[in-house]
Protein backbone atom coordinates (compact mmCIF):
# COMPACT_ATOMS: atom_id res chain seq x y z
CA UNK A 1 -139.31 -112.29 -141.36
CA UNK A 2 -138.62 -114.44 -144.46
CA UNK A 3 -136.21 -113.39 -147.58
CA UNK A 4 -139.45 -113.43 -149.71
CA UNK A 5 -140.77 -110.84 -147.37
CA UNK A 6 -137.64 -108.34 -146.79
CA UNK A 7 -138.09 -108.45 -150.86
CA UNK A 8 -141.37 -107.74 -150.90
CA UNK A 9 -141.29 -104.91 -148.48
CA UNK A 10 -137.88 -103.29 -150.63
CA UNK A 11 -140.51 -103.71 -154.16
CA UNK A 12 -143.06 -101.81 -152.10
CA UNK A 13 -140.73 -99.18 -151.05
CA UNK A 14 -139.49 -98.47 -154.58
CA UNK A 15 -142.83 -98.95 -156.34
CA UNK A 16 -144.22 -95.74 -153.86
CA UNK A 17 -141.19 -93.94 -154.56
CA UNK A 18 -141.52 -94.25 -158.26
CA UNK A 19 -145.02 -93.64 -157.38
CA UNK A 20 -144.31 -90.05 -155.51
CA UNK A 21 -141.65 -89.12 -157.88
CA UNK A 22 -143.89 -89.50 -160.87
CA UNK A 23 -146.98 -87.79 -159.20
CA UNK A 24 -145.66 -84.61 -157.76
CA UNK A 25 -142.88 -81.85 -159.09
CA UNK A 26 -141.36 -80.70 -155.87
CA UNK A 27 -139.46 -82.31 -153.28
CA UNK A 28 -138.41 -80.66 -149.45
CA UNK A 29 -135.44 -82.86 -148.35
CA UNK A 30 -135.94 -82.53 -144.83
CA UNK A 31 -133.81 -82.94 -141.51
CA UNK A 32 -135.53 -84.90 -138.56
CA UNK A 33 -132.45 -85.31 -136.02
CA UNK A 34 -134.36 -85.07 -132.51
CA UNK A 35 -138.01 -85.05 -133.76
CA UNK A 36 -140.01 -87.63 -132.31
CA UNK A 37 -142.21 -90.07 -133.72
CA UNK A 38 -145.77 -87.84 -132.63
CA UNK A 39 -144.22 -84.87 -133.88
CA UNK A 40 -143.79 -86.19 -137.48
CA UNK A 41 -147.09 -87.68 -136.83
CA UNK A 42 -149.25 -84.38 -136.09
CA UNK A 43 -147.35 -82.81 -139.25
CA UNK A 44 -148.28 -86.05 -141.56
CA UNK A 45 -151.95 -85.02 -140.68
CA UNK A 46 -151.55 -81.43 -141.20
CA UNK A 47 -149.91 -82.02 -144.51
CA UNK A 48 -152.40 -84.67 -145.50
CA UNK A 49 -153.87 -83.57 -148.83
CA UNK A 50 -151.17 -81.29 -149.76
CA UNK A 51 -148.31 -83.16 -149.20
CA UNK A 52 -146.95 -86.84 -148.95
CA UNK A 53 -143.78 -87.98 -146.68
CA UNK A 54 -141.65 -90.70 -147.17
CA UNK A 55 -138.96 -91.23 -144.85
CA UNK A 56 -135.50 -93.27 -144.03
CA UNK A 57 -134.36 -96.34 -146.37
CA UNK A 58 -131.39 -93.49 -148.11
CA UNK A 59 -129.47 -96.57 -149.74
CA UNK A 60 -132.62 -97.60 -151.64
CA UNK A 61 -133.15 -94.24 -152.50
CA UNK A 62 -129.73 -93.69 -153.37
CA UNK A 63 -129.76 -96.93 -155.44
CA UNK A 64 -132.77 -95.97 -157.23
CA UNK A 65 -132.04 -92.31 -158.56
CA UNK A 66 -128.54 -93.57 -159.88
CA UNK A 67 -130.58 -96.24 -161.68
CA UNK A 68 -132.71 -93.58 -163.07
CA UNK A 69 -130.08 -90.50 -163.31
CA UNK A 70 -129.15 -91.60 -167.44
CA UNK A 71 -133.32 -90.38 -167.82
CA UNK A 72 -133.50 -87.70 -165.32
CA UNK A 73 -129.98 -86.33 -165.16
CA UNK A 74 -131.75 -83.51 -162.22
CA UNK A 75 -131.51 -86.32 -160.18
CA UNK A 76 -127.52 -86.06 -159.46
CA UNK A 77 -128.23 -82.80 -157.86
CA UNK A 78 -131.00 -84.60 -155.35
CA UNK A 79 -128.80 -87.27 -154.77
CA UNK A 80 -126.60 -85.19 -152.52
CA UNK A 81 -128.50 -85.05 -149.83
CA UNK A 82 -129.32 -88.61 -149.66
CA UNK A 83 -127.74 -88.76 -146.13
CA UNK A 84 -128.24 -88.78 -142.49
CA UNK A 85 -131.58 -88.68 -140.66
CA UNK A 86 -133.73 -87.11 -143.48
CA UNK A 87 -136.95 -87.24 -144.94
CA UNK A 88 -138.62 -86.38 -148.25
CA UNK A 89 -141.66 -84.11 -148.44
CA UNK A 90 -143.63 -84.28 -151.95
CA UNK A 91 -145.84 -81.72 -153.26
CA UNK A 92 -147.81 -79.95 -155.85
CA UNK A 93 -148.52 -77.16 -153.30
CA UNK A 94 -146.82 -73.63 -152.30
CA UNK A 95 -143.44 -74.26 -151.64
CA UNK A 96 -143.25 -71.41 -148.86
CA UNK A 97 -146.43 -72.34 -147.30
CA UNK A 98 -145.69 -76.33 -147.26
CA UNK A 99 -141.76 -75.10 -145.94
CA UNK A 100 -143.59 -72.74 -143.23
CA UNK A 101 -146.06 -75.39 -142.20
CA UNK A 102 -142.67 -78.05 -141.59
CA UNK A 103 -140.69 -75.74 -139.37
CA UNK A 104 -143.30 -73.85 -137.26
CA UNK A 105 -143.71 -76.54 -134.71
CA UNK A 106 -140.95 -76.94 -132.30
CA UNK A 107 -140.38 -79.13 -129.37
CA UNK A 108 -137.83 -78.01 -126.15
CA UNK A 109 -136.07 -80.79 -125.50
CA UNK A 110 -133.32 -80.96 -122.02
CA UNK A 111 -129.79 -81.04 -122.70
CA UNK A 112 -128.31 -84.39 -123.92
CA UNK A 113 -124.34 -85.26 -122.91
CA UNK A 114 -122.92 -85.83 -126.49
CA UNK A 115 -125.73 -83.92 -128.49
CA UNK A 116 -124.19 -80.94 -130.20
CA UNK A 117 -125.80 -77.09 -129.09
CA UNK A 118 -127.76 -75.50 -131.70
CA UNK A 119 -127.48 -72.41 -129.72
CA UNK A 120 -125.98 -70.87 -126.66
CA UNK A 121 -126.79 -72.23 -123.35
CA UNK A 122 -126.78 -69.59 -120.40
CA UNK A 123 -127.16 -70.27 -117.16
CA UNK A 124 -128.76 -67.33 -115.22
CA UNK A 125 -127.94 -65.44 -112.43
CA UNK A 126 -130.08 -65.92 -108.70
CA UNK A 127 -131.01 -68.80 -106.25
CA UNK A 128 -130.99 -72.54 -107.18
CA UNK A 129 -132.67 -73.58 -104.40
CA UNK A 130 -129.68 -76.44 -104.39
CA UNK A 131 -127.85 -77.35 -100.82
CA UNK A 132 -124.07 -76.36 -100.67
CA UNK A 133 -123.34 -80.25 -100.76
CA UNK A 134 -124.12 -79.38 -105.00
CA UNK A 135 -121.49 -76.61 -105.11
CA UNK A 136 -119.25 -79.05 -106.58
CA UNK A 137 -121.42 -79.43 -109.75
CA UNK A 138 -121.18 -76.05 -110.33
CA UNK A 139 -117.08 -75.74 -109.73
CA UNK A 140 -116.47 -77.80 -112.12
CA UNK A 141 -118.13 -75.55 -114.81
CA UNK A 142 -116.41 -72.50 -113.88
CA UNK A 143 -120.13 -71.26 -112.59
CA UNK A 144 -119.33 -68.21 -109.74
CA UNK A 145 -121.64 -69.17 -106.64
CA UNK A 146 -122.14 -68.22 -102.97
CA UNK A 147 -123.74 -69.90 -100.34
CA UNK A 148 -126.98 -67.37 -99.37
CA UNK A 149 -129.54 -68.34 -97.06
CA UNK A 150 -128.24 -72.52 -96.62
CA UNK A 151 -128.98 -72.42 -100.77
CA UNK A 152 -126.28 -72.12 -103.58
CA UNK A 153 -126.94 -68.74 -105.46
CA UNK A 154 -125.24 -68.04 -108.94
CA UNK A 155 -123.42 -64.66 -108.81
CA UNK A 156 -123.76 -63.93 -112.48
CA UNK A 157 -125.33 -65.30 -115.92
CA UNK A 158 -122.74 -67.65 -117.53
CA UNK A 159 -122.67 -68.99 -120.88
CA UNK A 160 -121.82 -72.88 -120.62
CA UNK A 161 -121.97 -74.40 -124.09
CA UNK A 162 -121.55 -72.40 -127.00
CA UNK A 163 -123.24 -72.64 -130.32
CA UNK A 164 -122.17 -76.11 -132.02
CA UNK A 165 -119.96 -76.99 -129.15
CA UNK A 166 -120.90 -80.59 -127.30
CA UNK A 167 -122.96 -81.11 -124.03
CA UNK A 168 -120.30 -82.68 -121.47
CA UNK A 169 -122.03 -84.97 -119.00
CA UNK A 170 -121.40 -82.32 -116.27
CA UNK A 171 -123.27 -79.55 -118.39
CA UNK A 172 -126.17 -82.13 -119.31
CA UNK A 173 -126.07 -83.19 -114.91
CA UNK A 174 -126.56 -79.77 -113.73
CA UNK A 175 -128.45 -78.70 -116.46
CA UNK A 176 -131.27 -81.11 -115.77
CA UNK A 177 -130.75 -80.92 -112.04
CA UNK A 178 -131.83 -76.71 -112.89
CA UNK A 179 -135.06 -78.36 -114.71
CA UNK A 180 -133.35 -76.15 -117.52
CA UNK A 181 -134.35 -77.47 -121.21
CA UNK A 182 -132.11 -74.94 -123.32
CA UNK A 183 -133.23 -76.39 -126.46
CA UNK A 184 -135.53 -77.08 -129.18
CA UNK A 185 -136.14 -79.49 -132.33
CA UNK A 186 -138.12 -79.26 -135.03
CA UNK A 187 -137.90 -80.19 -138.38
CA UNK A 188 -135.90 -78.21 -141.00
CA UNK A 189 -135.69 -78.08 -144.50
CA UNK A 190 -132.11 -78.80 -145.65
CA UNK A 191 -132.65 -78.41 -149.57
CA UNK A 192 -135.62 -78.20 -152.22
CA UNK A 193 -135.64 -79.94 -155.71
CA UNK A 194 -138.21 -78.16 -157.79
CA UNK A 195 -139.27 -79.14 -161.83
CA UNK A 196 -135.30 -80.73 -161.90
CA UNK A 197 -133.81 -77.42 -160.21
CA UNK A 198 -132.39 -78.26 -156.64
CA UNK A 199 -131.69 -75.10 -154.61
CA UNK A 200 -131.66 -73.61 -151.15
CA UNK A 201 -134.98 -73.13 -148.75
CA UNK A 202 -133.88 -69.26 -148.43
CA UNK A 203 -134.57 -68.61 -152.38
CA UNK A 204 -138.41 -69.25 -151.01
CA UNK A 205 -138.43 -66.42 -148.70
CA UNK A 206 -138.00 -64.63 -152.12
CA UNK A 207 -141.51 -62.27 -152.72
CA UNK A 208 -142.71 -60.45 -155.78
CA UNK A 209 -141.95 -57.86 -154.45
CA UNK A 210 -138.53 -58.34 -153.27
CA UNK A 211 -137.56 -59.61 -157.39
CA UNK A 212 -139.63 -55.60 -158.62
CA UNK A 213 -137.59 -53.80 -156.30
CA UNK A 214 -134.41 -55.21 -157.05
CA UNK A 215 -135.35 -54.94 -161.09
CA UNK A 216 -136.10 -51.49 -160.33
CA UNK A 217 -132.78 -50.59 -158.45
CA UNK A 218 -131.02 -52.21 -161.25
CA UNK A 219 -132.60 -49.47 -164.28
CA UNK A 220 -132.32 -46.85 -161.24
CA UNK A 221 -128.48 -47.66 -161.16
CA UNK A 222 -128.12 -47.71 -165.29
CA UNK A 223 -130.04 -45.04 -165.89
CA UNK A 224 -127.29 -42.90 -163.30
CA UNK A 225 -125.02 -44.32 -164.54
CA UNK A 226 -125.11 -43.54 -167.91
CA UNK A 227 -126.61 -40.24 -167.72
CA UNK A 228 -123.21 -39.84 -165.76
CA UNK A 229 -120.96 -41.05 -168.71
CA UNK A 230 -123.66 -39.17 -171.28
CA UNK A 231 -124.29 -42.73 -172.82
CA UNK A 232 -127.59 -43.49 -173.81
CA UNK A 233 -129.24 -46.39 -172.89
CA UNK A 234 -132.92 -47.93 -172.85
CA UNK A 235 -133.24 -46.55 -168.86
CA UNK A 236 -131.54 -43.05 -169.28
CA UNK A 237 -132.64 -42.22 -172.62
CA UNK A 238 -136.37 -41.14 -171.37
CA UNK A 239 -134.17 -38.93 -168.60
CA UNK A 240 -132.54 -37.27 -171.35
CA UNK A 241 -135.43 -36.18 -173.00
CA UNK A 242 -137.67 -35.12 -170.23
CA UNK A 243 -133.96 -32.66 -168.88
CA UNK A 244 -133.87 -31.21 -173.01
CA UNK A 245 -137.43 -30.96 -172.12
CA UNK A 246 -137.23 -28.85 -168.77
CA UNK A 247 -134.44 -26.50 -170.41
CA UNK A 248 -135.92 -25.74 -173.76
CA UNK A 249 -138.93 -24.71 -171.27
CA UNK A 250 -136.95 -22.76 -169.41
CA UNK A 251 -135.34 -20.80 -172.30
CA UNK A 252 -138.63 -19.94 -174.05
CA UNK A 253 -139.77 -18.58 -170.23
CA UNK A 254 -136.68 -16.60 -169.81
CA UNK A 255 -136.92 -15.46 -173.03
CA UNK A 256 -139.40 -12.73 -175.17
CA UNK A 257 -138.53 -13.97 -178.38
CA UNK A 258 -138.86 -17.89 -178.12
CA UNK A 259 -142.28 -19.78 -176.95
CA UNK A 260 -144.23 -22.45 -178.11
CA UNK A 261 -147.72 -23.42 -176.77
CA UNK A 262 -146.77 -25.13 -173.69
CA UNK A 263 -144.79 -22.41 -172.92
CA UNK A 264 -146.87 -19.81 -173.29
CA UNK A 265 -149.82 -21.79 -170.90
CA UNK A 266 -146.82 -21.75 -168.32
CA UNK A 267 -146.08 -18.38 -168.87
CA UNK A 268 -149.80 -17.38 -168.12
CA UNK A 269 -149.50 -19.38 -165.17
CA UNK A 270 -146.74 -17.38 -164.03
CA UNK A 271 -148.15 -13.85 -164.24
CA UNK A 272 -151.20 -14.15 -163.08
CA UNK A 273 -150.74 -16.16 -159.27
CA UNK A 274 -154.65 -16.04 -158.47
CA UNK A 275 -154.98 -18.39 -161.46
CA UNK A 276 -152.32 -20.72 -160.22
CA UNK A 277 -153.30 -20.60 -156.78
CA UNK A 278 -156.67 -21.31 -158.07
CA UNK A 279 -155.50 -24.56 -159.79
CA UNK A 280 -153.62 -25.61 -157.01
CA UNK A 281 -156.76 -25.31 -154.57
CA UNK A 282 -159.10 -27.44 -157.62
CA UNK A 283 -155.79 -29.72 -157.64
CA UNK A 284 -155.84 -30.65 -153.82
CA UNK A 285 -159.43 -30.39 -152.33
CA UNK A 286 -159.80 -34.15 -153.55
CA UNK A 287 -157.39 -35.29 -151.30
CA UNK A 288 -157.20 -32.77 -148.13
CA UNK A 289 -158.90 -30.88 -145.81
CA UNK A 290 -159.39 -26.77 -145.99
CA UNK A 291 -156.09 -26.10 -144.70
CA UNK A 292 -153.87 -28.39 -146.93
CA UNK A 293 -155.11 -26.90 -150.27
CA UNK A 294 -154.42 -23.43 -148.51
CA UNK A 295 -150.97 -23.83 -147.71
CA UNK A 296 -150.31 -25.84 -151.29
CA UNK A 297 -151.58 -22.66 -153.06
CA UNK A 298 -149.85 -20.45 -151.14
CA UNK A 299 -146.33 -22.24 -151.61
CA UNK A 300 -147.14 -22.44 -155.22
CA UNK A 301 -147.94 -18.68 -155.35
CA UNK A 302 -144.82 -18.44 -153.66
CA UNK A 303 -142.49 -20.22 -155.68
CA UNK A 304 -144.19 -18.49 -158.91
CA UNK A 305 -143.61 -15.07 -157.74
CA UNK A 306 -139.88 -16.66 -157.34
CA UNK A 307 -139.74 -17.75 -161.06
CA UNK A 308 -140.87 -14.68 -162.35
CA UNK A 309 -138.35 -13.01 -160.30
CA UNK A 310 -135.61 -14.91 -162.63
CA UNK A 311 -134.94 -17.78 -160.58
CA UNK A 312 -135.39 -20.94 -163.12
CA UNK A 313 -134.43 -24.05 -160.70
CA UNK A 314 -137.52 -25.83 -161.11
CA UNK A 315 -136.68 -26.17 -164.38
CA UNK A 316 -132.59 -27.06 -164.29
C-alpha cells in the first residue's frame, strides 16, 4: 500500500469520526478483549439503526480530541479511556437499552495459559474418565484423586485459579483435557460520555423510581429530624400542624366546655356506634367482600366504645 493511500485511509478515519461525533450525543466506550470478529458482527446488525461502532485506531483518536479539546473541553474526560482493546458505540438512543443490548450476548471460551480469570475456576468432584498414566497432571495442581475402576476420580471440588489470578499452562492442559470451558467473553461497557458528562455504566441502572424513593427518604429523614429538635422546616412543618391538629381535637372531645364543628361531628360519631359502624360498612363495601366490612365496623365500634371510655390515643 502506497504513502498516498495509508493517508487517505487516516483522512477517512478522522472525517467519520468527526462525522459520528458531530451526529450523535452519547458515546459507550466499550471493552472487546476476547470477543471475536462474528460476535461484534451479529451486535453491529442488531445495533444497526440505533447505533454506530467505530473501533481500534486509539492514537488517531487520541490525536484528534486533543486537537479539538480547546472547543470541547468534555473531551479531556473521554480521552481517558482512549486505551487498550476498546471500541466506541454512538447513539441517540436509550442509554440502558443500547448498554443492555452490548453485554447480553456472551461467548464461553476454554481456558487460555497467560489469560487472566475473570472468575473462579473449580474443578468438580467425580470420574474423569482419564487413565492413571494422567495422575500426574493432576499432582501437580494439588487436585486430591484416586484411582477407581482403572479411571482417575477427583475426591473433592477444588478451586484452581482464583478470580484475576493467571491460567498456568498446567491449569489451561488439564483444563482442556476435562473439555472444561470455565469462561465467558462478551463485551462490556467500561465508561459512557453523555451531552459532555462522562460517567460510570452503573449510574444507568438508575430508575425513576429508584431517584423518588431516595427524594422521599431524604424529606422522611428532615422532617424526623427536625420535629426531633422542634425546628421547623418545609418537611416537618405540615407534621406540626396536623399533631396541634389531633390534640386541640382531642381536648374539645375530652372536654364539655370546648368544641368546634369538627368536633362536635366526631363527638356524634362517638356516642352513637350504629352510626359509625354504619359509615364504616358504606366506607368498605367498595373494596371487600361481606365479611371485611363486618369486621372493619366492628373494630371501629370497638375502638369508639374505647374513646368514649377516656382513652384518647388515636388522637396523641
Amino acid at each position: 500500500m502506497s504513502q498516498g493511500d495509508v493517508r487517505a485511509k487516516k483522512e477517512a478515519y478522522v472525517a467519520k469520526l468527526e462525522r459520528l461525533l458531530s451526529d450523535y450525543q452519547s458515546i459507550l466506550v466499550i471493552n472487546v478483549d476476547n470477543v471475536g470478529s462474528q460476535q461484534m458482527h451479529d451486535t453491529r446488525r442488531k445495533l444497526r439503526g440505533t447505533a454506530e461502532i467505530l473501533m481500534g485506531k486509539n492514537t488517531m483518536i487520541r490525536r484528534y480530541l486533543r486537537a479539538n479539546m480547546a472547543e470541547n473541553p468534555s473531551y479531556e474526560g473521554l480521552l481517558a479511556y482512549v486505551q487498550g482493546n476498546i471500541g466506541f458505540v454512538f447513539t441517540n438512543a436509550d442509554l440502558s437499552e443500547i448498554r443492555d443490548e452490548l453485554t447480553k450476548d456472551r461467548v464461553t471460551a476454554p481456558a487460555k495459559s497467560g489469560a487472566i480469570a475473570p472468575c473462579p475456576v473449580v474443578i468438580p468432584a467425580g470420574p474423569t474418565g482419564m487413565e492413571p498414566g494422567k495422575t500426574a497432571f493432576f499432582q501437580a495442581l494439588g487436585v486430591p484423586t484416586k484411582i477407581a475402576r482403572g479411571t482417575i476420580e477427583i475426591t473433592s471440588d477444588v478451586t484452581v485459579i482464583e478470580v484475576g489470578g493467571k491460567v498456568g499452562p498446567s491449569e489451561a492442559i488439564l483444563l482442556n483435557m476435562m473439555n472444561i470451558s470455565p469462561f465467558t467473553y462478551g463485551i462490556s461497557v467500561v465508561v459512557v460520555y453523555d451531552q459532555g458528562a462522562t460517567f460510570s455504566p452503573e449510574i444507568l441502572d438508575i430508575t425513576d423510581d429508584l431517584l423518588i424513593e431516595s427524594f422521599m427518604t431524604g424529606i422522611k429523614t428532615i422532617a424526623s429530624i427536625s420535629l426531633a429538635i422542634e425546628y421547623p422546616t418545609v418537611a416537618a412543618v405540615p407534621h406540626s400542624v396536623i399533631n396541634g391538629y389531633k390534640n386541640i381535637l382531642a381536648v374539645a372531645i375530652a372536654s364539655e366546655n370546648y368544641s368546634f364543628p369538627a368536633a362536635d361531628e366526631l363527638k356524634e360519631l362517638l356516642n352513637n356506634p350504629e352510626a359509625l359502624a354504619a359509615l364504616a360498612n358504606a366506607a368498605a363495601a367498595p373494596a371487600a367482600g361481606d365479611a371485611a366490612p363486618a369486621a372493619a365496623a366492628a373494630a371501629v365500634v370497638e375502638e369508639s366504645e374505647s374513646e368514649s371510655d377516656g382513652d384518647f390515643d388515636l388522637f396523641d
